[in-house]
N, C-alpha and C. Protein backbone atom coordinates (compact mmCIF):
# COMPACT_ATOMS: atom_id res chain seq x y z
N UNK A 1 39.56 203.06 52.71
CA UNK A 1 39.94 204.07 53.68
C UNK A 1 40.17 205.39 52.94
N UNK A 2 39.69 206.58 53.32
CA UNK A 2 39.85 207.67 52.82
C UNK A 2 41.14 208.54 53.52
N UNK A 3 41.33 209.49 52.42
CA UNK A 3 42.93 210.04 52.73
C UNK A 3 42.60 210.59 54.09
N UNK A 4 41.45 210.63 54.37
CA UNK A 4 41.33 211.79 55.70
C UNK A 4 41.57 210.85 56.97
N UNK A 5 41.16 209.41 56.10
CA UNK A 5 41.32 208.42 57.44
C UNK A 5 43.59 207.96 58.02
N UNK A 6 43.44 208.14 56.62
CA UNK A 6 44.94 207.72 56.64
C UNK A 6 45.77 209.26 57.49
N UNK A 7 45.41 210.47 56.63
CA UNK A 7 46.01 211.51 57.55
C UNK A 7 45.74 210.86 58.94
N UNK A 8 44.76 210.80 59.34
CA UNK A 8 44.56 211.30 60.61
C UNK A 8 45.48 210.02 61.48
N UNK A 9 45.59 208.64 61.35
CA UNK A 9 46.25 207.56 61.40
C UNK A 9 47.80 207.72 61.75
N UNK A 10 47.93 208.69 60.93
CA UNK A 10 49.79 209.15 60.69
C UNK A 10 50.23 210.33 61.27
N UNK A 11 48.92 210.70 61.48
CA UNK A 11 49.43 211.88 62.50
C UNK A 11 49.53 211.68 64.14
N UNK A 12 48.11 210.68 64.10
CA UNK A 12 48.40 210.01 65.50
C UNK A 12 49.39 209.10 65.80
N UNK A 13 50.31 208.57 64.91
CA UNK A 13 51.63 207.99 64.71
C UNK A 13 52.38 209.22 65.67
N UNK A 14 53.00 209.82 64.43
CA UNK A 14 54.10 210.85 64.61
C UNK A 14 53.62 211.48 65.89
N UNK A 15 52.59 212.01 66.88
CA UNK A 15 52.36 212.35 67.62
C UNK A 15 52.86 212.23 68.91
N UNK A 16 52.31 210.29 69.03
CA UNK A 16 52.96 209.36 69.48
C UNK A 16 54.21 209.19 70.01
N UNK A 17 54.90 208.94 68.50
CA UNK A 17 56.00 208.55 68.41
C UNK A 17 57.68 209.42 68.73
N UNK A 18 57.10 210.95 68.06
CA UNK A 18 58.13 212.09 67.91
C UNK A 18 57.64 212.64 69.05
N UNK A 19 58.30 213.27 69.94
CA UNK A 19 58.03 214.25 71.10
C UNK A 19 58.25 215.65 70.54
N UNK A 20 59.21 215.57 69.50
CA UNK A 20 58.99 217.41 68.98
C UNK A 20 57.82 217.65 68.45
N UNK A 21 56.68 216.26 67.88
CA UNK A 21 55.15 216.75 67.07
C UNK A 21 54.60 217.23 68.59
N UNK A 22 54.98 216.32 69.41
CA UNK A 22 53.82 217.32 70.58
C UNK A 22 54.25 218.33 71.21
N UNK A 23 55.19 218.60 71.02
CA UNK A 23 55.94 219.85 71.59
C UNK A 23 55.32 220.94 71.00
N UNK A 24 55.57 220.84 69.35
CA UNK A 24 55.05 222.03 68.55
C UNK A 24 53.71 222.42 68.29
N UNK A 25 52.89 220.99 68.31
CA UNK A 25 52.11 220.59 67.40
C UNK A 25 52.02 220.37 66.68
N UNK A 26 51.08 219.60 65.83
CA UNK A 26 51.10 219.16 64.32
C UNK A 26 49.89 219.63 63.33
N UNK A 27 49.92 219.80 62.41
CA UNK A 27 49.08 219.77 61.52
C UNK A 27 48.89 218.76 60.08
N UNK A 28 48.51 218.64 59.21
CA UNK A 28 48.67 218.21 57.85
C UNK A 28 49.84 218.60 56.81
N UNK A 29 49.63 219.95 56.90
CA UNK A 29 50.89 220.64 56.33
C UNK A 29 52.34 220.97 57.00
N UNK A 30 52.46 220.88 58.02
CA UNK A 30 53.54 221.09 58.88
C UNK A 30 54.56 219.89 58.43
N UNK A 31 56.09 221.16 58.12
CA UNK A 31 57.32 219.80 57.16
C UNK A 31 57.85 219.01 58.27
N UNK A 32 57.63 218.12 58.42
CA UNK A 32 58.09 217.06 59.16
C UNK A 32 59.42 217.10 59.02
N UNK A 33 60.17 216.93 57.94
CA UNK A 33 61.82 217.01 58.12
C UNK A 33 62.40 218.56 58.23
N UNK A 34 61.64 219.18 57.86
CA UNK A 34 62.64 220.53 57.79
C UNK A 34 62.11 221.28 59.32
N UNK A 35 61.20 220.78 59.69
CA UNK A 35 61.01 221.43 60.82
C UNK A 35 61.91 220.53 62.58
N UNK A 36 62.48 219.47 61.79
CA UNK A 36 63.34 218.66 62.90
C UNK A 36 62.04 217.42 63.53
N UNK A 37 60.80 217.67 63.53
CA UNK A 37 59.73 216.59 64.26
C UNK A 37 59.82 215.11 63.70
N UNK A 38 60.80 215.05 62.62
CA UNK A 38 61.20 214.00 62.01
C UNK A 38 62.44 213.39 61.95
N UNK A 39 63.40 213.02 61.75
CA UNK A 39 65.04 213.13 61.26
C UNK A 39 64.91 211.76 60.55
N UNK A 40 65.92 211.11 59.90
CA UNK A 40 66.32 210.13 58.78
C UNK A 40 65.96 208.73 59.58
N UNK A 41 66.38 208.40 60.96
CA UNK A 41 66.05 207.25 61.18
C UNK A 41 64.43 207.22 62.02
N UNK A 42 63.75 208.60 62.06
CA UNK A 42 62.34 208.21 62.07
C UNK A 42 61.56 208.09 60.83
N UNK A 43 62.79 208.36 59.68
CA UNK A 43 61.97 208.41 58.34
C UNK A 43 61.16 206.47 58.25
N UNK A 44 62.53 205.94 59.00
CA UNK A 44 62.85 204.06 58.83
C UNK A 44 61.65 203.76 59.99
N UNK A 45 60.96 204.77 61.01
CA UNK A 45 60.26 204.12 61.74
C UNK A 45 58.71 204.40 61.35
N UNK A 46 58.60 205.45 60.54
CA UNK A 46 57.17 205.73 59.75
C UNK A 46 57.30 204.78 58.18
N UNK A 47 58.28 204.46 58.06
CA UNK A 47 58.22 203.89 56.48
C UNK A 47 57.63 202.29 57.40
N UNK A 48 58.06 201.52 58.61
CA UNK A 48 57.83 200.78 59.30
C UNK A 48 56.22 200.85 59.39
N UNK A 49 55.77 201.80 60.29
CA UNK A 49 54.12 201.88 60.60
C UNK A 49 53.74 201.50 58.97
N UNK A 50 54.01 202.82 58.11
CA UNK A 50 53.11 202.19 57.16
C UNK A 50 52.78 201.15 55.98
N UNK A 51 53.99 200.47 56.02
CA UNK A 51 54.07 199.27 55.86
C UNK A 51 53.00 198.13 56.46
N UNK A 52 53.51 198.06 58.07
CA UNK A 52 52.39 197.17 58.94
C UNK A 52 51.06 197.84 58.66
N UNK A 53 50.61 199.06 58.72
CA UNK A 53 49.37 199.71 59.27
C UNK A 53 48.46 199.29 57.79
N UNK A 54 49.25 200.02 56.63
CA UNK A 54 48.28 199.88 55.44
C UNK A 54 48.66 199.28 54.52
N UNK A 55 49.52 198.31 54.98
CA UNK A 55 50.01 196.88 53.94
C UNK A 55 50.23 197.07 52.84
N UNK A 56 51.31 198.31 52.47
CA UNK A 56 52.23 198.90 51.85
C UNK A 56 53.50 198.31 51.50
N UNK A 57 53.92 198.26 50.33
CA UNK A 57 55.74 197.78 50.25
C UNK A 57 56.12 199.40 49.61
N UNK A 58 57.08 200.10 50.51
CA UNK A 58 57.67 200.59 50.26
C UNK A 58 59.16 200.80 49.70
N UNK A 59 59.57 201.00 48.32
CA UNK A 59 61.13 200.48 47.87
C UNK A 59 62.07 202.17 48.11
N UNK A 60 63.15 201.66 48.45
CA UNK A 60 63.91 202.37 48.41
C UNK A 60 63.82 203.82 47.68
N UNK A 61 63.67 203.41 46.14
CA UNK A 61 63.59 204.55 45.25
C UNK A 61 62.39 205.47 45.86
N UNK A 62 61.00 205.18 46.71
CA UNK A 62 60.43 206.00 46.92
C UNK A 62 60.38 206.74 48.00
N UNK A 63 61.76 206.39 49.15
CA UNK A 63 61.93 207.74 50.08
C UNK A 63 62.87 208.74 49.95
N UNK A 64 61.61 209.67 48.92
CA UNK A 64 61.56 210.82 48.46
C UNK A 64 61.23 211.57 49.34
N UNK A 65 61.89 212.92 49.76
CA UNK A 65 61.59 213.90 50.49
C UNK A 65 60.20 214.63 50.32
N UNK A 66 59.93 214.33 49.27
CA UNK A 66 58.02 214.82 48.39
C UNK A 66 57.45 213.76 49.05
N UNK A 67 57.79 212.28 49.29
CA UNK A 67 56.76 211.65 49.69
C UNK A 67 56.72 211.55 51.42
N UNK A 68 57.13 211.89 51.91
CA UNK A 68 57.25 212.24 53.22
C UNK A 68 57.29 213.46 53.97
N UNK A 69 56.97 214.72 53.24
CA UNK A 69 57.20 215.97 53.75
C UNK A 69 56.31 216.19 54.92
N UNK A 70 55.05 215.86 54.35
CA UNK A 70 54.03 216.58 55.31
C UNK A 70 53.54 215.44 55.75
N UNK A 71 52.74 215.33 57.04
CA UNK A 71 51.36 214.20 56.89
C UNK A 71 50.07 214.02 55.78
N UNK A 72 49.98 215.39 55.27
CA UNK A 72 48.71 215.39 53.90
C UNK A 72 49.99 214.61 52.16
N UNK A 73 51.44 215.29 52.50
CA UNK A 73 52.28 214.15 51.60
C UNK A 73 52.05 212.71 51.87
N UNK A 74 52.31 212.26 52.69
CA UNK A 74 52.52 210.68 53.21
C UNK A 74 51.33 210.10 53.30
N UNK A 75 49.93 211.01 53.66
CA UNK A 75 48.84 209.91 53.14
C UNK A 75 48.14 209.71 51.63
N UNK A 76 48.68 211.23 50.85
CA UNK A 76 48.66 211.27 49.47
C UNK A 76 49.20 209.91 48.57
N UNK A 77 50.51 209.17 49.70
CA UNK A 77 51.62 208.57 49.16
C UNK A 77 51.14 207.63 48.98
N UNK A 78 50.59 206.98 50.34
CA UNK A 78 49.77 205.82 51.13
C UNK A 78 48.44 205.35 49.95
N UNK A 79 47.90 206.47 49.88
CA UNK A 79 46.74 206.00 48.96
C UNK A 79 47.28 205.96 47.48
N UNK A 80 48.02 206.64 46.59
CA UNK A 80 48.78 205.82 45.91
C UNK A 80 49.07 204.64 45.53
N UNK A 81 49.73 204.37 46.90
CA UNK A 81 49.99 202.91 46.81
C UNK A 81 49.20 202.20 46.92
N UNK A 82 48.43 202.29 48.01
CA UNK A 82 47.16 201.43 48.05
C UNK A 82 45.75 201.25 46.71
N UNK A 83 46.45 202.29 45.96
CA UNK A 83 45.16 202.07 44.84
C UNK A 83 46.36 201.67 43.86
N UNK A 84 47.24 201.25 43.81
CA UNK A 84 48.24 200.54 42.87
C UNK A 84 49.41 201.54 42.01
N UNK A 85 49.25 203.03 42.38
CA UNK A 85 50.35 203.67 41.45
C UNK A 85 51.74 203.73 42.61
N UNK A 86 52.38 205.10 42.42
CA UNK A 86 53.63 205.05 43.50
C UNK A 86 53.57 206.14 43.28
């Protein structure tokens, strides 16, 4: 799967899921936490999707505000993991 597949995956998540992404709109770069379309316990419901979606283990130590900022962060993260680094 390419990062473009995974962006696009996680954006149709958060889309979904957050009513402030469709309120504002979304992009790739748009900060998910600092702009509010996110808060701490949707951090626990996207760390959820991508877990199930791209059969990810995500640990503690890596919800990092860098790895979740943007949607182009979080599929950067995703493929990471999925090719074996963190």
């Amino acid at each position: 799967m390419t990062p473009t597949a995974v962006s696009e995956q996680v954006r149709a998540f958060v889309l979904e899921k957050f009513p402030q992404a469709k309120k504002k709109g979304l992009s790739d770069s748009d900060k998910l936490l600092e702009s509010g379309i996110v808060d701490s316990l949707g951090i626990l419901d996207l760390v959820a999707f991508l877990e199930s979606d791209f059969k990810v283990q995500i640990s503690d130590d890596e919800l990092l505000p860098e790895n979740f900022q943007t949607v182009k962060a979080i599929a950067e993260f995703v493929e990471r993991k999925r090719n074996g680094g963190a």
